[in-house]
C-alpha atoms as a PDB file:
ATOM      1  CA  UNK A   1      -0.082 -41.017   2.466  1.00  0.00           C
ATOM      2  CA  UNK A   2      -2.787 -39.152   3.652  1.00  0.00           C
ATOM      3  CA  UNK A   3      -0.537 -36.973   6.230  1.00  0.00           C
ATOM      4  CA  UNK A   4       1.567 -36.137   2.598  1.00  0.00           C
ATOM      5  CA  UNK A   5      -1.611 -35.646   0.725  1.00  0.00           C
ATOM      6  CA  UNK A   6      -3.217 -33.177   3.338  1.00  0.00           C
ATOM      7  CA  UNK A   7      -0.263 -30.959   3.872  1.00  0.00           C
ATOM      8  CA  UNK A   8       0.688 -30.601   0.091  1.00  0.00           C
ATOM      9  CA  UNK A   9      -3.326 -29.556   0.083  1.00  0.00           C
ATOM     10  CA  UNK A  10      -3.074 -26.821   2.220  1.00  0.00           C
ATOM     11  CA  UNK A  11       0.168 -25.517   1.167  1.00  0.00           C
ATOM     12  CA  UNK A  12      -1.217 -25.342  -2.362  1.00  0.00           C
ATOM     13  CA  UNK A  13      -3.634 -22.816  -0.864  1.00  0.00           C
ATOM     14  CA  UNK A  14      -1.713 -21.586   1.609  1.00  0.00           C
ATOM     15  CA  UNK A  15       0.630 -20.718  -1.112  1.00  0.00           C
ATOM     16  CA  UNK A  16      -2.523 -18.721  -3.282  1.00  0.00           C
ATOM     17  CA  UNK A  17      -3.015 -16.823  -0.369  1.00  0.00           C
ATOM     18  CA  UNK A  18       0.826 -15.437   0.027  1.00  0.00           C
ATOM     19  CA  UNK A  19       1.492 -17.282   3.106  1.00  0.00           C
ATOM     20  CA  UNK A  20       4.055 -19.206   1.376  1.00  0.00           C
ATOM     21  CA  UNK A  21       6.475 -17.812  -0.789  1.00  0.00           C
ATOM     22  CA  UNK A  22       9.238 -18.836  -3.331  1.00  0.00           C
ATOM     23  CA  UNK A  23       9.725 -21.980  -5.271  1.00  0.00           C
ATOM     24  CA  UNK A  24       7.261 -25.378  -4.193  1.00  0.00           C
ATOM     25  CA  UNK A  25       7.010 -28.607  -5.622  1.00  0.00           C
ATOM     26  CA  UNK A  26       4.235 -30.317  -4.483  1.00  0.00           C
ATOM     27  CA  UNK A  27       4.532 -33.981  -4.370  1.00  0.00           C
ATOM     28  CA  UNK A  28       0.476 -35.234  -4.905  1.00  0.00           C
ATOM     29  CA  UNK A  29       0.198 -38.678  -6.638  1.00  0.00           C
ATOM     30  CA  UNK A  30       4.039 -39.744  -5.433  1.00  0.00           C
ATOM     31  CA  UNK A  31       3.322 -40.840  -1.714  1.00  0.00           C
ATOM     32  CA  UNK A  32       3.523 -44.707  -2.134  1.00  0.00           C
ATOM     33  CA  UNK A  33       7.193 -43.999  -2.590  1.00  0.00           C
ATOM     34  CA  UNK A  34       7.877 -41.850   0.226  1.00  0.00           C
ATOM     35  CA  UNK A  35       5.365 -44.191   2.272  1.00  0.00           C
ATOM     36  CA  UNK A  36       6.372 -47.487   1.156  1.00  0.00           C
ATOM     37  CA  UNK A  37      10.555 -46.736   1.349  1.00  0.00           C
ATOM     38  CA  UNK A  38      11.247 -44.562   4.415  1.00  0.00           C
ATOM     39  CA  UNK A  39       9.752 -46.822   6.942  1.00  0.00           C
ATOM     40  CA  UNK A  40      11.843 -49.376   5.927  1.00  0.00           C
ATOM     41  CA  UNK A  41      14.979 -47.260   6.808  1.00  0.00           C
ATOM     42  CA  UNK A  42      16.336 -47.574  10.056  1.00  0.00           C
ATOM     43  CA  UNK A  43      16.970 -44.617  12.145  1.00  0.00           C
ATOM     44  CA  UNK A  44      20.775 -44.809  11.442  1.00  0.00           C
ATOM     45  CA  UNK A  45      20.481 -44.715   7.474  1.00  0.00           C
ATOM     46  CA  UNK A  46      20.687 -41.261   5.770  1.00  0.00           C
ATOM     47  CA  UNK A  47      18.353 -39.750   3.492  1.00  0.00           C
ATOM     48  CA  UNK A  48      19.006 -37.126   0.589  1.00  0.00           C
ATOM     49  CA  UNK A  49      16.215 -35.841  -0.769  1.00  0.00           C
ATOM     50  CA  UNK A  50      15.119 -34.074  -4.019  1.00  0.00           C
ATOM     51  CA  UNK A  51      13.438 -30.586  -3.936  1.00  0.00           C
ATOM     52  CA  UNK A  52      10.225 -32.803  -3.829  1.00  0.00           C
ATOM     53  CA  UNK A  53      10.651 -33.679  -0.613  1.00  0.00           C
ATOM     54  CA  UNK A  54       8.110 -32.499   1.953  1.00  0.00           C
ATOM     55  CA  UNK A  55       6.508 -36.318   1.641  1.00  0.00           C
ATOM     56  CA  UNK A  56      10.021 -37.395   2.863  1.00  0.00           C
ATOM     57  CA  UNK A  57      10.526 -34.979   5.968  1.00  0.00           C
ATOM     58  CA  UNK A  58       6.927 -36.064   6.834  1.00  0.00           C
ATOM     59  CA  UNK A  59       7.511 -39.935   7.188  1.00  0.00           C
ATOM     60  CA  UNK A  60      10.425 -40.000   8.059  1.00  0.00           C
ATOM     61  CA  UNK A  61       9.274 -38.567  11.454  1.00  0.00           C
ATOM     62  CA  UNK A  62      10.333 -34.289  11.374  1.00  0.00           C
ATOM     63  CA  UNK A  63       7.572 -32.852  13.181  1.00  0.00           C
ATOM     64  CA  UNK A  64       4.461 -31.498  10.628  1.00  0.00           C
ATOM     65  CA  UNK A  65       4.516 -28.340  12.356  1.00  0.00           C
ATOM     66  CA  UNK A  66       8.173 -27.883  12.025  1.00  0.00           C
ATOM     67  CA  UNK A  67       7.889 -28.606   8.453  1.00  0.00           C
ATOM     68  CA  UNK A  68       5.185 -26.152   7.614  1.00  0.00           C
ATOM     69  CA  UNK A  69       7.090 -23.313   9.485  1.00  0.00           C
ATOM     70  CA  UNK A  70       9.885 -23.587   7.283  1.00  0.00           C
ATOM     71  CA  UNK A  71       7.434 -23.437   4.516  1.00  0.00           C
ATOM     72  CA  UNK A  72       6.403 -19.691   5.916  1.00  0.00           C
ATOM     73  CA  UNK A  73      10.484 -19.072   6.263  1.00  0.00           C
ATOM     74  CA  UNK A  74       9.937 -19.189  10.135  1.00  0.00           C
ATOM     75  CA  UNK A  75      12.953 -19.499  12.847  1.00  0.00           C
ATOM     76  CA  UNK A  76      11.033 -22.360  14.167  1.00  0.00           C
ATOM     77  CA  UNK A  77      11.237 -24.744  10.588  1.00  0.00           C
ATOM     78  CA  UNK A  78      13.059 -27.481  10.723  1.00  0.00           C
ATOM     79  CA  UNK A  79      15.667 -25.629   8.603  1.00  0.00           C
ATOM     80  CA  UNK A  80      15.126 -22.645  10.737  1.00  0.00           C
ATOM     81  CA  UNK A  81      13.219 -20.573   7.776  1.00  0.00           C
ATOM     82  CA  UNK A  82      16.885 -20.382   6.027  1.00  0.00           C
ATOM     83  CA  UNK A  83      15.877 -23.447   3.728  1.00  0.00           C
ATOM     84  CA  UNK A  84      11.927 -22.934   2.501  1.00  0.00           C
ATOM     85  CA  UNK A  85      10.553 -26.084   0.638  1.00  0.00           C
ATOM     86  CA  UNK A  86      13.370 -27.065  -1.410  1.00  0.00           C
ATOM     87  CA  UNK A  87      15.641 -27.243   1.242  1.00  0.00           C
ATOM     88  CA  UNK A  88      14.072 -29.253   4.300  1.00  0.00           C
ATOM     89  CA  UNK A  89      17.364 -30.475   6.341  1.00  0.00           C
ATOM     90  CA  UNK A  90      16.482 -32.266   9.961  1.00  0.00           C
ATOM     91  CA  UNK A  91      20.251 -33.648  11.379  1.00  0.00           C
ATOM     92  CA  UNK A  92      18.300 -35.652  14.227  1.00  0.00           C
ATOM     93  CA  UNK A  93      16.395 -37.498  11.585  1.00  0.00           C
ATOM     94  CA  UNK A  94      19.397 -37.614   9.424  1.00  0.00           C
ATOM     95  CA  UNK A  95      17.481 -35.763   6.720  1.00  0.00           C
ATOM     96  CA  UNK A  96      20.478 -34.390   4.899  1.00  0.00           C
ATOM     97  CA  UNK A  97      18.190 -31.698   3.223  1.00  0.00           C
ATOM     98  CA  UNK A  98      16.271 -31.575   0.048  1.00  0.00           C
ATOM     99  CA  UNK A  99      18.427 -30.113  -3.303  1.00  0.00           C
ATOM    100  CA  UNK A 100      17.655 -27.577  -5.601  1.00  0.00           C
ATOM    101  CA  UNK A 101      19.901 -28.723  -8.362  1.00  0.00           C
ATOM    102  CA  UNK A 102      18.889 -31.207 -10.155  1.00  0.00           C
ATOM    103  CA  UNK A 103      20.738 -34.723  -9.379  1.00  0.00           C
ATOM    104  CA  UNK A 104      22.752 -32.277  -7.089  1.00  0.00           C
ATOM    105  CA  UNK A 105      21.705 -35.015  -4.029  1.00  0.00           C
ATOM    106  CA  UNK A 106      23.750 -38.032  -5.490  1.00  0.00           C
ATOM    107  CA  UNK A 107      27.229 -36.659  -4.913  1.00  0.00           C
ATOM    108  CA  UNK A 108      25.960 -36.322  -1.284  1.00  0.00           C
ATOM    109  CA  UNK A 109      24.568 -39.749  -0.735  1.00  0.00           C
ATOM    110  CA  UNK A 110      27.719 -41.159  -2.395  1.00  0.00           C
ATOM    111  CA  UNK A 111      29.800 -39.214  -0.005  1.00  0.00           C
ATOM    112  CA  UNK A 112      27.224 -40.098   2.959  1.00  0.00           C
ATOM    113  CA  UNK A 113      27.628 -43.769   2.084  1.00  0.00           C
ATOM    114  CA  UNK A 114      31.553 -43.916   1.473  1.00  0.00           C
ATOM    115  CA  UNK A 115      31.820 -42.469   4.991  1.00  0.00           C
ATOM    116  CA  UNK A 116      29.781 -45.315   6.622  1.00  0.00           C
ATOM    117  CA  UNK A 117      31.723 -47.633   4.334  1.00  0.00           C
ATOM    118  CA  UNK A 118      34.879 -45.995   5.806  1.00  0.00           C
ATOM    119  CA  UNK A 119      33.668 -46.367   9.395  1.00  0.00           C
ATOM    120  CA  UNK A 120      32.630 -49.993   8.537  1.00  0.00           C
ATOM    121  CA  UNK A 121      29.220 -48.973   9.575  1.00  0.00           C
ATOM    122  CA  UNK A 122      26.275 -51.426   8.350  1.00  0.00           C
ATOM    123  CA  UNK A 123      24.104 -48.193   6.868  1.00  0.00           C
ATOM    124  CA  UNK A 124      22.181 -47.509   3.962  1.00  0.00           C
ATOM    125  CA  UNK A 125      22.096 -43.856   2.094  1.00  0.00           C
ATOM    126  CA  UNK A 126      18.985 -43.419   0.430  1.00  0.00           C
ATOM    127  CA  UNK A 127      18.655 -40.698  -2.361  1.00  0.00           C
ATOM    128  CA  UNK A 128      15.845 -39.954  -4.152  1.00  0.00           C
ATOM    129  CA  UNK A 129      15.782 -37.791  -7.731  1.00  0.00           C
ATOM    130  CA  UNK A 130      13.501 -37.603 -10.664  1.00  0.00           C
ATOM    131  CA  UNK A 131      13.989 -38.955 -14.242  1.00  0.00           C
ATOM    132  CA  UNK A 132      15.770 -35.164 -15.094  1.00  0.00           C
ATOM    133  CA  UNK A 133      18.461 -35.830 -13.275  1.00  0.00           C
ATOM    134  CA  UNK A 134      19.612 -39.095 -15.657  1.00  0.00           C
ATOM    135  CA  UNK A 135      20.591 -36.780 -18.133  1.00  0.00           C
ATOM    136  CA  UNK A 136      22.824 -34.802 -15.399  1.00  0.00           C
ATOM    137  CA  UNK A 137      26.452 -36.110 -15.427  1.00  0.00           C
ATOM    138  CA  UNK A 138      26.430 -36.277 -11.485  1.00  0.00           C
ATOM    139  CA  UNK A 139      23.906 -38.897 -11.951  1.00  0.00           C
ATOM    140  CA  UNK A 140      26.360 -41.038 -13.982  1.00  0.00           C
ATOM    141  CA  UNK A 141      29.679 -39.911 -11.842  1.00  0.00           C
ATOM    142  CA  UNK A 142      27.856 -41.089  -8.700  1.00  0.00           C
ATOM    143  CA  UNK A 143      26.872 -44.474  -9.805  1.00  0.00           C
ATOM    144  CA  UNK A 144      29.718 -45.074 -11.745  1.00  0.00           C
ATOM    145  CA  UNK A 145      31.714 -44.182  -8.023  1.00  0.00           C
ATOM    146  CA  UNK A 146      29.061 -46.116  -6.077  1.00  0.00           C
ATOM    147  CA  UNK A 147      29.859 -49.382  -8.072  1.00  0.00           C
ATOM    148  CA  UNK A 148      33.506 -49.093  -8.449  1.00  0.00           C
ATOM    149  CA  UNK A 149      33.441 -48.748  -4.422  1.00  0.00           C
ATOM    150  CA  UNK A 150      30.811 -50.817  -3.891  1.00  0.00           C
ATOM    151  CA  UNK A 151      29.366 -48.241  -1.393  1.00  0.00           C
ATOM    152  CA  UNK A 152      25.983 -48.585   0.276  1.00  0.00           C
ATOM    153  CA  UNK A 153      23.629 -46.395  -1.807  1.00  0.00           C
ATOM    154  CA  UNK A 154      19.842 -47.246  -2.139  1.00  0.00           C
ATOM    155  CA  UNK A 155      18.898 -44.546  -5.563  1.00  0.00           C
ATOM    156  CA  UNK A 156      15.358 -44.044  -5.687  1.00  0.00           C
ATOM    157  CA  UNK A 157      14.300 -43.048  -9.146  1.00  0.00           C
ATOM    158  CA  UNK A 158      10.843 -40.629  -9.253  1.00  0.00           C
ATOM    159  CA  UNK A 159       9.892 -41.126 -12.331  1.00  0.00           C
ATOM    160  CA  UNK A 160       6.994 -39.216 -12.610  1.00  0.00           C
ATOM    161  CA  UNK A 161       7.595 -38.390 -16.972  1.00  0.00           C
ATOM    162  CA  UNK A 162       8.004 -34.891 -16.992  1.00  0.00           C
ATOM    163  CA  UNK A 163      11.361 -33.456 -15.840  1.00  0.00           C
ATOM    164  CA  UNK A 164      10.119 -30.062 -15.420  1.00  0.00           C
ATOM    165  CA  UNK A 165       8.564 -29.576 -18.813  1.00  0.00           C
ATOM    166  CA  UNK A 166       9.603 -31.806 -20.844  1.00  0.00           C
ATOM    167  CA  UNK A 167       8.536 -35.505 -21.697  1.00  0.00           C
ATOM    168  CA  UNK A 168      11.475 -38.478 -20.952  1.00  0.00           C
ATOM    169  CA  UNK A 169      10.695 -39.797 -24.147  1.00  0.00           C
ATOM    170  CA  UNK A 170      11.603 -36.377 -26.000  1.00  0.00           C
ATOM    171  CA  UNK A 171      14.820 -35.974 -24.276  1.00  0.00           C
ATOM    172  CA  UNK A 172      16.232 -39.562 -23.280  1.00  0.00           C
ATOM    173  CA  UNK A 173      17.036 -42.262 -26.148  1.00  0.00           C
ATOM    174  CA  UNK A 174      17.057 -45.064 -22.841  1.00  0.00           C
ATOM    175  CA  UNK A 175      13.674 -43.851 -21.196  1.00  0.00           C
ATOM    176  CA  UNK A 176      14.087 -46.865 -18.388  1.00  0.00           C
ATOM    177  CA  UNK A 177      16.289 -45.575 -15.932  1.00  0.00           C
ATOM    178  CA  UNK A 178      17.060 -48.715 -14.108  1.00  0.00           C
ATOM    179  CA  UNK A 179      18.341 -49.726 -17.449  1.00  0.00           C
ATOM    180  CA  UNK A 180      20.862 -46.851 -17.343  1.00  0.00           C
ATOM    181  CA  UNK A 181      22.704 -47.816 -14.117  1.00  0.00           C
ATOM    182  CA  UNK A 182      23.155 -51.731 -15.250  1.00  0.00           C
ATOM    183  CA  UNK A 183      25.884 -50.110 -17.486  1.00  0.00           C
ATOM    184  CA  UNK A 184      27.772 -49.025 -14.596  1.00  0.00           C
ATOM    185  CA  UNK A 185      27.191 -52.163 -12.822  1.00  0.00           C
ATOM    186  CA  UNK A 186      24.587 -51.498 -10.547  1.00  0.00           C
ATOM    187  CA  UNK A 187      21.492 -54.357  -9.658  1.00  0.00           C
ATOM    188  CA  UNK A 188      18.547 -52.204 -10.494  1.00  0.00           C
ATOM    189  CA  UNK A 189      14.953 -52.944 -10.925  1.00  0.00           C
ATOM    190  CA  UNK A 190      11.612 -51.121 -11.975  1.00  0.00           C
ATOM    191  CA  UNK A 191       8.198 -50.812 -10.110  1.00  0.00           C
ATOM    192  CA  UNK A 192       4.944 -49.402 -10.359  1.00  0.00           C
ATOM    193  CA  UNK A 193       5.268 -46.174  -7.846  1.00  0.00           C
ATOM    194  CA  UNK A 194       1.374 -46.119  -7.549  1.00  0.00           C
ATOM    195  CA  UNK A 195       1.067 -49.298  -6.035  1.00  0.00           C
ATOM    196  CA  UNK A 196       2.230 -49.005  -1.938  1.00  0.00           C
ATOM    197  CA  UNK A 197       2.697 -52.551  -1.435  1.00  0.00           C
ATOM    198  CA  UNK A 198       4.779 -52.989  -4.802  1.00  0.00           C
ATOM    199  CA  UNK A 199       7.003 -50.094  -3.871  1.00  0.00           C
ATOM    200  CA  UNK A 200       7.333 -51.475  -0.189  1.00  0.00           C
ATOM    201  CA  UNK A 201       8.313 -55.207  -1.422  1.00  0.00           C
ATOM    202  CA  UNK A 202      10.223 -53.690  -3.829  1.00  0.00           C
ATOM    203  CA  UNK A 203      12.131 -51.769  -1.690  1.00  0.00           C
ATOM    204  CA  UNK A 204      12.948 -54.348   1.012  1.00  0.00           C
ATOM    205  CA  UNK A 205      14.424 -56.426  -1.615  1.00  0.00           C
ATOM    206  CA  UNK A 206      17.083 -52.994  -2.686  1.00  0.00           C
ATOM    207  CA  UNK A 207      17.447 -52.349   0.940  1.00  0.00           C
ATOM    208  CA  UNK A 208      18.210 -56.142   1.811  1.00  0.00           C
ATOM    209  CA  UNK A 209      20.639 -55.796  -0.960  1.00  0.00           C
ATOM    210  CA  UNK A 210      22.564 -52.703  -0.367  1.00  0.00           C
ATOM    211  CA  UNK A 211      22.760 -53.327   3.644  1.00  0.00           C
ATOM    212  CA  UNK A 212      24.213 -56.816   3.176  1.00  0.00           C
ATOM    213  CA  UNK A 213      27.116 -55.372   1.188  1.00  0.00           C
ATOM    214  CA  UNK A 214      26.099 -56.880  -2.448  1.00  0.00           C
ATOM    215  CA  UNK A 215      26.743 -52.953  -3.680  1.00  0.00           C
ATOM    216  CA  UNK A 216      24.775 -50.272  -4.512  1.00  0.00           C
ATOM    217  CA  UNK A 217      21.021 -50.493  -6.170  1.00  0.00           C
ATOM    218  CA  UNK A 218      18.733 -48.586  -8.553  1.00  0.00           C
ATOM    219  CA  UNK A 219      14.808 -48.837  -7.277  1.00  0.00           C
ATOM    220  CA  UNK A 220      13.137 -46.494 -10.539  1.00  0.00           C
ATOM    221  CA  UNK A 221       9.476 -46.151  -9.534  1.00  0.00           C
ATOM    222  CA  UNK A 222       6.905 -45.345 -12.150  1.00  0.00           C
ATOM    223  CA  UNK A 223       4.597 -42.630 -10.669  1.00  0.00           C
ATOM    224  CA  UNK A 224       2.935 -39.608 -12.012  1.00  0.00           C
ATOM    225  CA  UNK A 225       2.339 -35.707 -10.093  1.00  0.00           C
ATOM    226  CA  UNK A 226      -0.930 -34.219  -9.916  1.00  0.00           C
ATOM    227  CA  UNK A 227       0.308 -30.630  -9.839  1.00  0.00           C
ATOM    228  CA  UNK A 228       2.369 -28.477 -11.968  1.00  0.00           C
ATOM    229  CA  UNK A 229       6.070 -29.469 -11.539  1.00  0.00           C
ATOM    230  CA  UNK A 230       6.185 -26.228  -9.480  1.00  0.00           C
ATOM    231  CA  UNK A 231       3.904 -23.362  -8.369  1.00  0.00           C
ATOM    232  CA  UNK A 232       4.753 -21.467 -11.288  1.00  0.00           C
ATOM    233  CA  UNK A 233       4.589 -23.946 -14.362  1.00  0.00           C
ATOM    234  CA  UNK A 234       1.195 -23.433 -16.718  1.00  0.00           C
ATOM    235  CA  UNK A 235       1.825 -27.156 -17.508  1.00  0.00           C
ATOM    236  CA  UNK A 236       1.436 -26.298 -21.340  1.00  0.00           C
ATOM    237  CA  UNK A 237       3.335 -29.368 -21.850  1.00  0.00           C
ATOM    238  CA  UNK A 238       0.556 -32.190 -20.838  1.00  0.00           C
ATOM    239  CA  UNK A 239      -3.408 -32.178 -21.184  1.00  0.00           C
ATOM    240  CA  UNK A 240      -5.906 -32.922 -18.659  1.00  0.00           C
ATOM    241  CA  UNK A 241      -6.847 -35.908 -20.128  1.00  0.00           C
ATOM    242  CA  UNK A 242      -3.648 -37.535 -19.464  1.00  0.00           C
ATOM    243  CA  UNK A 243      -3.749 -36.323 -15.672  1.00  0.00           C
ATOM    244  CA  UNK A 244      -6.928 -38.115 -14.742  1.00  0.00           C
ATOM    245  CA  UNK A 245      -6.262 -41.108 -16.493  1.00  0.00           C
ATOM    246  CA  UNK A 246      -3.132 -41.155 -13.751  1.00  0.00           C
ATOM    247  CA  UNK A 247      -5.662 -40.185 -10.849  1.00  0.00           C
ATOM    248  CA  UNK A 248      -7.774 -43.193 -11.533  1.00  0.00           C
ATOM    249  CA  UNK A 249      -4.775 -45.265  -9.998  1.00  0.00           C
ATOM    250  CA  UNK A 250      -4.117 -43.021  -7.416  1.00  0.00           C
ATOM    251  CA  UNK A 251      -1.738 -44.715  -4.546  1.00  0.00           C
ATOM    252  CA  UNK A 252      -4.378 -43.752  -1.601  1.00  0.00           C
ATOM    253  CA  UNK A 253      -7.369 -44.999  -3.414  1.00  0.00           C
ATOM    254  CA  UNK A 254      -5.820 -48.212  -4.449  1.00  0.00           C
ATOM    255  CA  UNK A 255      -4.330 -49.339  -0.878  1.00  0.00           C
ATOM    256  CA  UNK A 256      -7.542 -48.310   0.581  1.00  0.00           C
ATOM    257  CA  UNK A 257      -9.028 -50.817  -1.569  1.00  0.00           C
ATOM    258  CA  UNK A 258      -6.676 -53.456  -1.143  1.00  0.00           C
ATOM    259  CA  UNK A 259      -6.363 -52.781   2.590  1.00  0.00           C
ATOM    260  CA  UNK A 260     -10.084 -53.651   2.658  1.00  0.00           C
ATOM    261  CA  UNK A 261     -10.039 -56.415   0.594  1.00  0.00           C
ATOM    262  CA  UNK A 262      -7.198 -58.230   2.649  1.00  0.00           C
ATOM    263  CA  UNK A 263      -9.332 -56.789   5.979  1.00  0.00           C
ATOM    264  CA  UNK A 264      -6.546 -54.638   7.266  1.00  0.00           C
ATOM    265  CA  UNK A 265      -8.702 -51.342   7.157  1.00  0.00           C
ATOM    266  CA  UNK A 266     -12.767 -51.447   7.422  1.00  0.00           C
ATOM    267  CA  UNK A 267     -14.850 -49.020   5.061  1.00  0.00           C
ATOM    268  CA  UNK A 268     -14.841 -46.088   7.530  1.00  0.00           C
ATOM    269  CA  UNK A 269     -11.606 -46.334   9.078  1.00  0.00           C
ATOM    270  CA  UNK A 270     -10.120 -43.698   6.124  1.00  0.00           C
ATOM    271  CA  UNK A 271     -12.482 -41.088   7.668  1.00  0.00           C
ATOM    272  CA  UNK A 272     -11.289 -41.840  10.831  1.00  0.00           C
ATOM    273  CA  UNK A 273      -7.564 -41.049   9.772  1.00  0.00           C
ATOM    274  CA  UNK A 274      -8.557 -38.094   7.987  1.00  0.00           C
ATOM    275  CA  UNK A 275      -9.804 -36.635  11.076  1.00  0.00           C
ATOM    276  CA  UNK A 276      -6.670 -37.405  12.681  1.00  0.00           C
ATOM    277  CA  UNK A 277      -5.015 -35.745   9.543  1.00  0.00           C
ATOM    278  CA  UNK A 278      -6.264 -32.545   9.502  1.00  0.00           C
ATOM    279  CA  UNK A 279      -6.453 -31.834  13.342  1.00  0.00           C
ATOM    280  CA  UNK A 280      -2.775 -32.072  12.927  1.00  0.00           C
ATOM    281  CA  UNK A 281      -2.375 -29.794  10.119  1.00  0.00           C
ATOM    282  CA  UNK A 282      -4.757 -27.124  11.778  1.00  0.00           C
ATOM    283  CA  UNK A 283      -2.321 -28.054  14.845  1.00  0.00           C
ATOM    284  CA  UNK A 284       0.811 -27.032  12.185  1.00  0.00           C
ATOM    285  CA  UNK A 285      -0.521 -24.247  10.458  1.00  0.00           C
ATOM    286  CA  UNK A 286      -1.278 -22.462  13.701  1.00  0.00           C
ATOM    287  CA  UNK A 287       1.927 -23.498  14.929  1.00  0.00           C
ATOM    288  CA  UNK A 288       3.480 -21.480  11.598  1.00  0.00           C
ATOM    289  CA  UNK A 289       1.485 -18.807  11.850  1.00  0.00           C
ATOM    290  CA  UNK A 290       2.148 -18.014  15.477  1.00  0.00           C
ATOM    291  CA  UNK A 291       6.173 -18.273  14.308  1.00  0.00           C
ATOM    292  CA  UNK A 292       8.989 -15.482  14.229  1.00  0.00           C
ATOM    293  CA  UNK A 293      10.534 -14.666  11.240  1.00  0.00           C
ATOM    294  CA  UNK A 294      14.964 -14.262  11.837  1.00  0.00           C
ATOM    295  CA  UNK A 295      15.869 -10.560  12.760  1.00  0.00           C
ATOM    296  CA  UNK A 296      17.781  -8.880  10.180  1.00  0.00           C
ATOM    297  CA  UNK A 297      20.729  -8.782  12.520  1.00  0.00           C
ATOM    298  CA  UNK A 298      20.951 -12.361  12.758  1.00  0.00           C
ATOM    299  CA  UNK A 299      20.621 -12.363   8.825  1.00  0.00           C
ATOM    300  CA  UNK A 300      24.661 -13.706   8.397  1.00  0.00           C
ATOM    301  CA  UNK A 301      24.970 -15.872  10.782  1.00  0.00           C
ATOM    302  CA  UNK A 302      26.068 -19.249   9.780  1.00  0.00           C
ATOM    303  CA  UNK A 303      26.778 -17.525   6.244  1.00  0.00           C
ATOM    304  CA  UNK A 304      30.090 -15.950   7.574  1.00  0.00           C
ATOM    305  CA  UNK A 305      32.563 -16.444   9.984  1.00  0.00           C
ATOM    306  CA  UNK A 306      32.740 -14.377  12.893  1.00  0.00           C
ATOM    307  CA  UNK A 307      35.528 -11.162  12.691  1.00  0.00           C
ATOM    308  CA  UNK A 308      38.308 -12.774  14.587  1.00  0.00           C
ATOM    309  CA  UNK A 309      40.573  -9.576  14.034  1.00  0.00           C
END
């Protein structure tokens, strides 16, 4: 969580200071999710991301520095600068890529898991989305396919309130998502996405479910971003009020405190992983900054076929 928080940090500034251009979507006050799901993955199981995602990439093992290079739209991202941070896509990791359409990542991790299903592989395809994409109709197509095929889908719900700009509760009649995919038959439960060891149990328990072939499952976890929803949003929409009451529970403050209480972390050991934190991230900026940005000549490749005539 701190390796999510730090980076999302310094891209914020990095992307004041016109290092980093295009769309973001920083993912501050979500990392229990990202940090108490991914691990439990195994290195087989696929993973479709939201754009959201850099939190994902991170744990689930693509290299920082490859990460923030794709940021800066370098040849040496992870995406090879094509992708920038909505699209982070690492085929080793089987990170099939973050999504700028909203709910656009479900039809993937449907066709992801009927594959394995097809293969009569034992793997789980985990996609995570935000509360917007429930009122998408490839949110209800996909589970409604998931179900009636019983394929091996783990949906991770983000519900962080605000899809873009606008409240759940002003555009949704059904603001519990989990509730929404019992129609189409799905098990489905609801956490608190602030709370790391919630989210982890939680999360075993889906990831039990799905792998042992009881069907797909619906994990909606109740979290809350810091930031705008993207680099450009004045978030007119919300007060500041509202935003610190969510940053008293933030997820890094309360597993520090439970960590210490249960005597898993002492009272300086946080400093000591911030140091190792941020000599990574100096490691990754300078490993972006020192990166090659794709010739123009190359600028088609992998967009076109080559000329056969």
């Amino acid at each position: 969580m701190l390796r999510i928080r730090a980076f999302e940090d310094a891209c914020a500034e990095l992307y004041s200071a016109g290092k980093i251009r295009g769309f973001m979507h920083l993912y501050n006050g979500e990392e229990a999710i990202a940090a108490g799901i991914v691990p439990l993955l195994e290195p087989a199981d696929a993973i479709v991301a939201t754009y959201r995602e850099h939190g994902h990439a991170l744990v689930r093992g693509v290299d920082m520095g490859a990460v923030m290079a794709e940021m800066f739209g370098k040849q040496q991202g992870c995406s090879r600068g094509r992708g920038g941070s909505m699209h982070l896509f690492d085929a080793a990791a089987r990170l099939y890529g973050g999504n700028a359409i909203v709910a656009g990542g479900l039809p993937l991790a449907v066709g992801l898991a009927l594959a394995d299903a097809m293969q009569q592989r034992a793997q789980v395809s985990a996609c995570f989305f935000g509360e917007g994409a429930a009122a998408e109709g490839a949110f209800h197509e996909s589970l409604n396919l998931a179900a009636l095929w019983r394929l091996p889908v783990l949906f991770v719900c983000e519900n962080n309130l605000y899809a873009m700009g606008t409240a759940l509760a002003r555009s949704q009649a059904e603001t519990d998502v989990h509730l929404k995919a019992r129609a189409y038959g799905l098990a489905s439960a609801a956490v608190d996405g602030m709370d790391l060891l919630a989210v982890r149990e939680a999360a075993q328990t889906a990831i039990t479910h799905v792998r042992e072939g009881h069907g797909p499952y619906l994990l909606e976890c109740h979290t809350y971003r810091y930031r705008a929803h993207s680099m450009f949003d004045s978030q007119l929409y919300r007060d500041k009020a509202e935003v610190e009451r969510w940053r008293a529970r933030d997820p890094i403050d309360l597993f520090e405190r439970e960590a210490i209480s249960l005597g898993l972390l002492g009272t300086d050991d946080r400093a000591a992983l911030q140091a190792q934190v941020d000599a990574e991230l100096k490691a990754a900026i300078e490993f972006a900054e020192a990166g090659s940005f794709e010739p123009v000549e190359q600028l088609t490749r992998d967009v076109y076929t080559e000329d056969q005539a």
